[in-house]
N, C-alpha and C. Protein backbone atom coordinates (compact mmCIF):
# COMPACT_ATOMS: atom_id res chain seq x y z
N UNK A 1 7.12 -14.73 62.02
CA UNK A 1 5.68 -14.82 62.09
C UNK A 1 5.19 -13.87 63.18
N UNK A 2 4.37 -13.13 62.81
CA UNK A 2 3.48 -11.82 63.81
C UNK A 2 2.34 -12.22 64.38
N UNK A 3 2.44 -12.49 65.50
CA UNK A 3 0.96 -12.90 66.32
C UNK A 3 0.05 -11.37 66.53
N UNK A 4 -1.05 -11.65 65.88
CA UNK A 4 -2.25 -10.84 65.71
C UNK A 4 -3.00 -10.87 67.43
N UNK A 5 -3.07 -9.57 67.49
CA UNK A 5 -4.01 -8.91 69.17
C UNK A 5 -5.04 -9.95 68.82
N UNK A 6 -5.88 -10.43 70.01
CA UNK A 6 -7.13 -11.13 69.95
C UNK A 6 -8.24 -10.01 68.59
N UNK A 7 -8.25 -9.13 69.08
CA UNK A 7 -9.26 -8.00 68.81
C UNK A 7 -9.20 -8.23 66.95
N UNK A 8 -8.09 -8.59 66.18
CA UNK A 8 -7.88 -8.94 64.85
C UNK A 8 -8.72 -10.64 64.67
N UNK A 9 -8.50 -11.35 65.49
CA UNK A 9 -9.28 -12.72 65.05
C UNK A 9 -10.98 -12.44 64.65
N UNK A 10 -11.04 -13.09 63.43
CA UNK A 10 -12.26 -13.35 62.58
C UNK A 10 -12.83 -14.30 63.15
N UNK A 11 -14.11 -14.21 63.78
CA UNK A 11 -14.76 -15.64 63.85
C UNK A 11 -15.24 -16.57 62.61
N UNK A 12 -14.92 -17.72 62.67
CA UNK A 12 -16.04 -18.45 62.00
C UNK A 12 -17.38 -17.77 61.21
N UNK A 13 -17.81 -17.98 60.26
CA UNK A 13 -19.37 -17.72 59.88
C UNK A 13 -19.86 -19.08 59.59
N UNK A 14 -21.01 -18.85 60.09
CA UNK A 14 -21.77 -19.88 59.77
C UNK A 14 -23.29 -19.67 59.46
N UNK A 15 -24.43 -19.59 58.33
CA UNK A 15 -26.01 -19.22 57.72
C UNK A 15 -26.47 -20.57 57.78
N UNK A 16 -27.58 -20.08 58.03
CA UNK A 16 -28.81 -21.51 58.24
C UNK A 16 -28.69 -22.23 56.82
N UNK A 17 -28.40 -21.34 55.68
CA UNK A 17 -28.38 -22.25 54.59
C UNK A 17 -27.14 -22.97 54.32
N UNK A 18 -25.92 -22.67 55.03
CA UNK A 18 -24.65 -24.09 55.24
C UNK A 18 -24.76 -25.37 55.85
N UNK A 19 -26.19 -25.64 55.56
CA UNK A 19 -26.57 -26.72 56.87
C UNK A 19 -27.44 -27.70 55.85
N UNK A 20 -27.23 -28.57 55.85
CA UNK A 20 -27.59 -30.00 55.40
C UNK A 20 -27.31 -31.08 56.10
N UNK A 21 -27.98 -32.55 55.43
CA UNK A 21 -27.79 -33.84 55.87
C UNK A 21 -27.37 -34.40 55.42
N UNK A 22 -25.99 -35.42 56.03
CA UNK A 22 -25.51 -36.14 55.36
C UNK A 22 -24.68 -37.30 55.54
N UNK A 23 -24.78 -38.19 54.96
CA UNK A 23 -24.34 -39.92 55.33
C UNK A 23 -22.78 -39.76 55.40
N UNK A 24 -22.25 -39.76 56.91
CA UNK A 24 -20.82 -39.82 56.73
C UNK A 24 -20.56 -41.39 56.66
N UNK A 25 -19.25 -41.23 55.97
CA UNK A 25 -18.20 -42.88 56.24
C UNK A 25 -16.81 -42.92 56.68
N UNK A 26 -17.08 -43.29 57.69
CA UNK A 26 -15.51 -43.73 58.47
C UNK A 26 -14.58 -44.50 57.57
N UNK A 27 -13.25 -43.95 57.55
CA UNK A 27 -12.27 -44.44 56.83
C UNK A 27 -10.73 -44.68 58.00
N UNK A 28 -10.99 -46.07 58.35
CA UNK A 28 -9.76 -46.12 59.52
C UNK A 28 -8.76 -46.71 58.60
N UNK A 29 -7.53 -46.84 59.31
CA UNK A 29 -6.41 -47.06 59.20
C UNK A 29 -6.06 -48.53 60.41
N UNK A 30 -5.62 -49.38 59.91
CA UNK A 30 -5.00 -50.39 61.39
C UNK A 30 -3.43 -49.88 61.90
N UNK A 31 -3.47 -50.14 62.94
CA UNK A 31 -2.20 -50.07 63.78
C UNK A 31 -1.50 -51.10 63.58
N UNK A 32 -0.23 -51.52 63.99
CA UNK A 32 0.56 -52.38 64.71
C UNK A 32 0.02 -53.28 65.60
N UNK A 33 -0.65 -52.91 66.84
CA UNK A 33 -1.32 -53.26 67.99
C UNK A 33 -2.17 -54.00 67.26
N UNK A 34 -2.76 -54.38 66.48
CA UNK A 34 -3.96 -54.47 66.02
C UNK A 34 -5.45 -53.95 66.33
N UNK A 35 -5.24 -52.64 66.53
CA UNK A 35 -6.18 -51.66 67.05
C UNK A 35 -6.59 -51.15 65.44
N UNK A 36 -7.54 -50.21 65.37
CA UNK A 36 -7.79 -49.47 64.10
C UNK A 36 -7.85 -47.70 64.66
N UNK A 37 -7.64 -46.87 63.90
CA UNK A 37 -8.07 -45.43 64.56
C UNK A 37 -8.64 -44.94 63.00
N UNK A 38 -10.18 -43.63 63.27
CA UNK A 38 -10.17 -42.56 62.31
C UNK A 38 -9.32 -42.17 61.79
N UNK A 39 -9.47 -42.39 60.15
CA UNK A 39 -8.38 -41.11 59.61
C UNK A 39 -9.03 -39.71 59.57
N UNK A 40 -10.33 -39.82 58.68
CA UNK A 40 -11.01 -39.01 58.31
C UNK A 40 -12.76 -39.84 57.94
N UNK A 41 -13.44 -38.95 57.57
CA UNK A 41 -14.79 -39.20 57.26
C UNK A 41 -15.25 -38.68 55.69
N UNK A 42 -15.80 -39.49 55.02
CA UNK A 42 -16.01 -39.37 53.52
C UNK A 42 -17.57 -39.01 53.71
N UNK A 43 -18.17 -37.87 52.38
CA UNK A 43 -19.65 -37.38 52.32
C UNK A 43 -19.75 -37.58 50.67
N UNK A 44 -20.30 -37.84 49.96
CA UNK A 44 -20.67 -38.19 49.02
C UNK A 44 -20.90 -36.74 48.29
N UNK A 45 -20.54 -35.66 49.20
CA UNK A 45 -21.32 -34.15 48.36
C UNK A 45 -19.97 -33.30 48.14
N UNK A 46 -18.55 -33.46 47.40
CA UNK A 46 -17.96 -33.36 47.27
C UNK A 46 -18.04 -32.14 45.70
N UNK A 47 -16.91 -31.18 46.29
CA UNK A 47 -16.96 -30.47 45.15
C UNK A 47 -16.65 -30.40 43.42
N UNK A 48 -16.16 -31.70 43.50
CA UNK A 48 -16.18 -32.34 41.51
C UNK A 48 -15.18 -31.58 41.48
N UNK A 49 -14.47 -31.07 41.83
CA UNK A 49 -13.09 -30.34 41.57
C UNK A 49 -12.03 -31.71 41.32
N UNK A 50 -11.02 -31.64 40.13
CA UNK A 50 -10.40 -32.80 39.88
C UNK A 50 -10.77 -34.00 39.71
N UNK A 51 -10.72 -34.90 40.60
CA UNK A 51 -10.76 -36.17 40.68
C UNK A 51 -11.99 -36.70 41.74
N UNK A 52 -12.02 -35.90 42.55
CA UNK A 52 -12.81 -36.51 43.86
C UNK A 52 -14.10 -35.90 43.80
N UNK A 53 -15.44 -36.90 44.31
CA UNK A 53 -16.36 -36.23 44.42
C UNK A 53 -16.71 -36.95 45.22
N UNK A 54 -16.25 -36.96 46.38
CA UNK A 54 -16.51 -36.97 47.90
C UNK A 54 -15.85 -35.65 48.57
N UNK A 55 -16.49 -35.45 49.78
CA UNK A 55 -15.79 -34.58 50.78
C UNK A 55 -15.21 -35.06 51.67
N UNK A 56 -14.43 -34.50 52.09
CA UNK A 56 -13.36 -35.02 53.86
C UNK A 56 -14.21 -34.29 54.17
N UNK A 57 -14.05 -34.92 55.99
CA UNK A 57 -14.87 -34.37 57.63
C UNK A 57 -13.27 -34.86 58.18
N UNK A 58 -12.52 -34.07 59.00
CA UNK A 58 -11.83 -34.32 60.29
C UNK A 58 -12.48 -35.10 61.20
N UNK A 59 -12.14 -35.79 61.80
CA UNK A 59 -12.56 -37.00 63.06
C UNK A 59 -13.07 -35.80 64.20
N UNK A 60 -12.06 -34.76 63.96
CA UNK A 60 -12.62 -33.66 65.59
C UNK A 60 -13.87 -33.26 65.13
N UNK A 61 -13.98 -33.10 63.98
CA UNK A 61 -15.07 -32.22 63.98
C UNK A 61 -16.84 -33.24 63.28
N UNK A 62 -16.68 -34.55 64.52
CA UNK A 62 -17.63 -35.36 64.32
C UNK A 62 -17.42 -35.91 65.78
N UNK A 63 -19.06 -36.01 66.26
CA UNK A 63 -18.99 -36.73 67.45
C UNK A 63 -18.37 -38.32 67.73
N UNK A 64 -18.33 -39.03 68.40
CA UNK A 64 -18.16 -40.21 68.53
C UNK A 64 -19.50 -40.93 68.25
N UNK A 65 -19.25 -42.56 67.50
CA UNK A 65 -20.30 -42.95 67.66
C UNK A 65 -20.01 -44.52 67.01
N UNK A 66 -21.09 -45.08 67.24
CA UNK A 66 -20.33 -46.77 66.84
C UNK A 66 -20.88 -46.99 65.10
N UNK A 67 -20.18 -48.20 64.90
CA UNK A 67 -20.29 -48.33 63.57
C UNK A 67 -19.65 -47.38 62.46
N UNK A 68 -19.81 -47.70 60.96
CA UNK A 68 -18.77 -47.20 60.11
C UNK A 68 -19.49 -45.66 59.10
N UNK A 69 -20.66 -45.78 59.39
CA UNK A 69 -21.50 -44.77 58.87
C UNK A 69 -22.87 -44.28 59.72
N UNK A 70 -22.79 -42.87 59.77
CA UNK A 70 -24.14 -42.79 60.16
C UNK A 70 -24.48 -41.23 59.62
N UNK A 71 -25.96 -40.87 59.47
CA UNK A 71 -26.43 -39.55 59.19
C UNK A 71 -26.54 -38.82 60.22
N UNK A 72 -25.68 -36.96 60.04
CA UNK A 72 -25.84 -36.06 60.67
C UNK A 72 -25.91 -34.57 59.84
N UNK A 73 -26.35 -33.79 60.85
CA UNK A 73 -26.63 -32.70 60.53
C UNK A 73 -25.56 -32.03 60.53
N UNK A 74 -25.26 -31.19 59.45
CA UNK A 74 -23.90 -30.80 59.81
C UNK A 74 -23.82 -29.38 58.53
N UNK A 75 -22.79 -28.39 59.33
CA UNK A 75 -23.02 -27.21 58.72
C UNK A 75 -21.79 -26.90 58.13
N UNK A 76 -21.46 -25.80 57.28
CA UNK A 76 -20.35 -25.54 56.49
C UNK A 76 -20.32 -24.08 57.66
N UNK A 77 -19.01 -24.57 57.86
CA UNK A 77 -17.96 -23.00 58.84
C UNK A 77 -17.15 -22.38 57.76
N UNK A 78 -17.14 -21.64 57.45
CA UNK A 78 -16.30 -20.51 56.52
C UNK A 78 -15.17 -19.84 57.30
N UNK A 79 -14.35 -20.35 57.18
CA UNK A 79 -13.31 -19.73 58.17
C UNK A 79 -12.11 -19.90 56.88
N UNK A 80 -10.74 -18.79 57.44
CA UNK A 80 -9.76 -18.74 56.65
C UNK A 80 -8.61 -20.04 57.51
N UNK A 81 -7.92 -20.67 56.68
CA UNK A 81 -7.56 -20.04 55.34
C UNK A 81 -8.46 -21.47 54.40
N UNK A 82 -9.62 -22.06 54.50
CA UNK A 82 -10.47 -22.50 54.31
C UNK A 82 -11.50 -23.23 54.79
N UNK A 83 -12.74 -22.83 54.14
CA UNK A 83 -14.25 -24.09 54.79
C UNK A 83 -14.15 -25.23 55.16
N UNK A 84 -14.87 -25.21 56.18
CA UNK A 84 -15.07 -26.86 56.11
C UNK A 84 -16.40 -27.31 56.69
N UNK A 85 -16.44 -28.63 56.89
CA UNK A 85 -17.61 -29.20 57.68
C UNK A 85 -17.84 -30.12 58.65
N UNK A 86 -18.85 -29.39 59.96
CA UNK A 86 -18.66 -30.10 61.00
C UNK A 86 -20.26 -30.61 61.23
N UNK A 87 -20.29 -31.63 62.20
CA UNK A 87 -21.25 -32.35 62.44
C UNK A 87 -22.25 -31.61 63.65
N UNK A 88 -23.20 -31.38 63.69
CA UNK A 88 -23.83 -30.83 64.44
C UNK A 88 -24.49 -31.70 65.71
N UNK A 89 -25.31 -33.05 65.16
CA UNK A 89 -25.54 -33.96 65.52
C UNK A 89 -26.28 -34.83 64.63
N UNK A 90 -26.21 -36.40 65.38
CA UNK A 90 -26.80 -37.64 64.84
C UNK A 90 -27.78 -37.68 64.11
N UNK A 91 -28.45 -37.61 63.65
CA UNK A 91 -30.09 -37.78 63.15
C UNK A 91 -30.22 -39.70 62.55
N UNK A 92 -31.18 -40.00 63.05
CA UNK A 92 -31.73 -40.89 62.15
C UNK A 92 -32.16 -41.20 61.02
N UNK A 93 -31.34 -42.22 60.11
CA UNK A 93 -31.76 -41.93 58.25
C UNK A 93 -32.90 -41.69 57.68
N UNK A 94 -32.74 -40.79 56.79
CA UNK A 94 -34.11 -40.37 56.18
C UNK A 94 -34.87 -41.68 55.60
N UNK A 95 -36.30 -41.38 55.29
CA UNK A 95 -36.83 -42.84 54.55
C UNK A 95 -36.66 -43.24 53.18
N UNK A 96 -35.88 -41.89 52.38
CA UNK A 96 -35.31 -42.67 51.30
C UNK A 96 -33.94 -43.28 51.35
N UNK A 97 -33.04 -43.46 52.25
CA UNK A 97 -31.94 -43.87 52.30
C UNK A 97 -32.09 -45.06 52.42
C-alpha cells in the first residue's frame, strides 16, 4: 500500500443543495453490563436500491443528544470511496411531523 503526499488528498465536497431535513432513529444494541450503545442511525430517505429504503448515519457523524429520534439538518459529503451523511445540527420538528 502507497501512502499519497498530503498535496494528492481530495477534500470532501459538499453544495447547498446536499442539504436537507431529516428525522433520524437511533438503533442501539445492549451490552452484557446492561448498558445499551449506538450502532447506527436510520433516515427514512434511503436509496430503494435492493431491499432497504432507509439510510444509515454513523453515530460520529451525529451530535449527541437524548432520546431515540430527533430532526436535523444534515448534508450529503461526497467523498471517495463513498457519500455519506452527516448532521449539521438539531432543529426542532417541522409542523407537519
Amino acid at each position: 500500500m502507497s501512502i499519497r503526499p498530503p498535496s494528492q488528498y481530495v477534500a470532501p465536497a459538499v453544495s447547498r443543495s446536499d442539504r436537507r431535513v431529516m428525522k433520524l432513529t437511533r438503533v442501539r444494541v445492549d451490552t452484557t453490563d446492561k448498558t445499551s450503545r449506538t450502532l447506527h442511525f436510520l433516515h427514512p430517505d434511503g436509496t430503494g436500491r435492493g431491499n432497504s429504503r432507509v439510510g444509515f448515519v454513523s453515530p460520529e457523524h451525529v451530535p449527541e443528544f437524548e432520546g431515540e429520534e430527533g430532526w436535523f439538518e444534515m448534508e450529503r459529503v461526497r467523498a471517495k470511496p463513498w457519500s455519506y451523511w452527516r448532521a449539521i445540527r438539531r432543529l426542532d420538528p417541522p409542523p407537519h411531523a
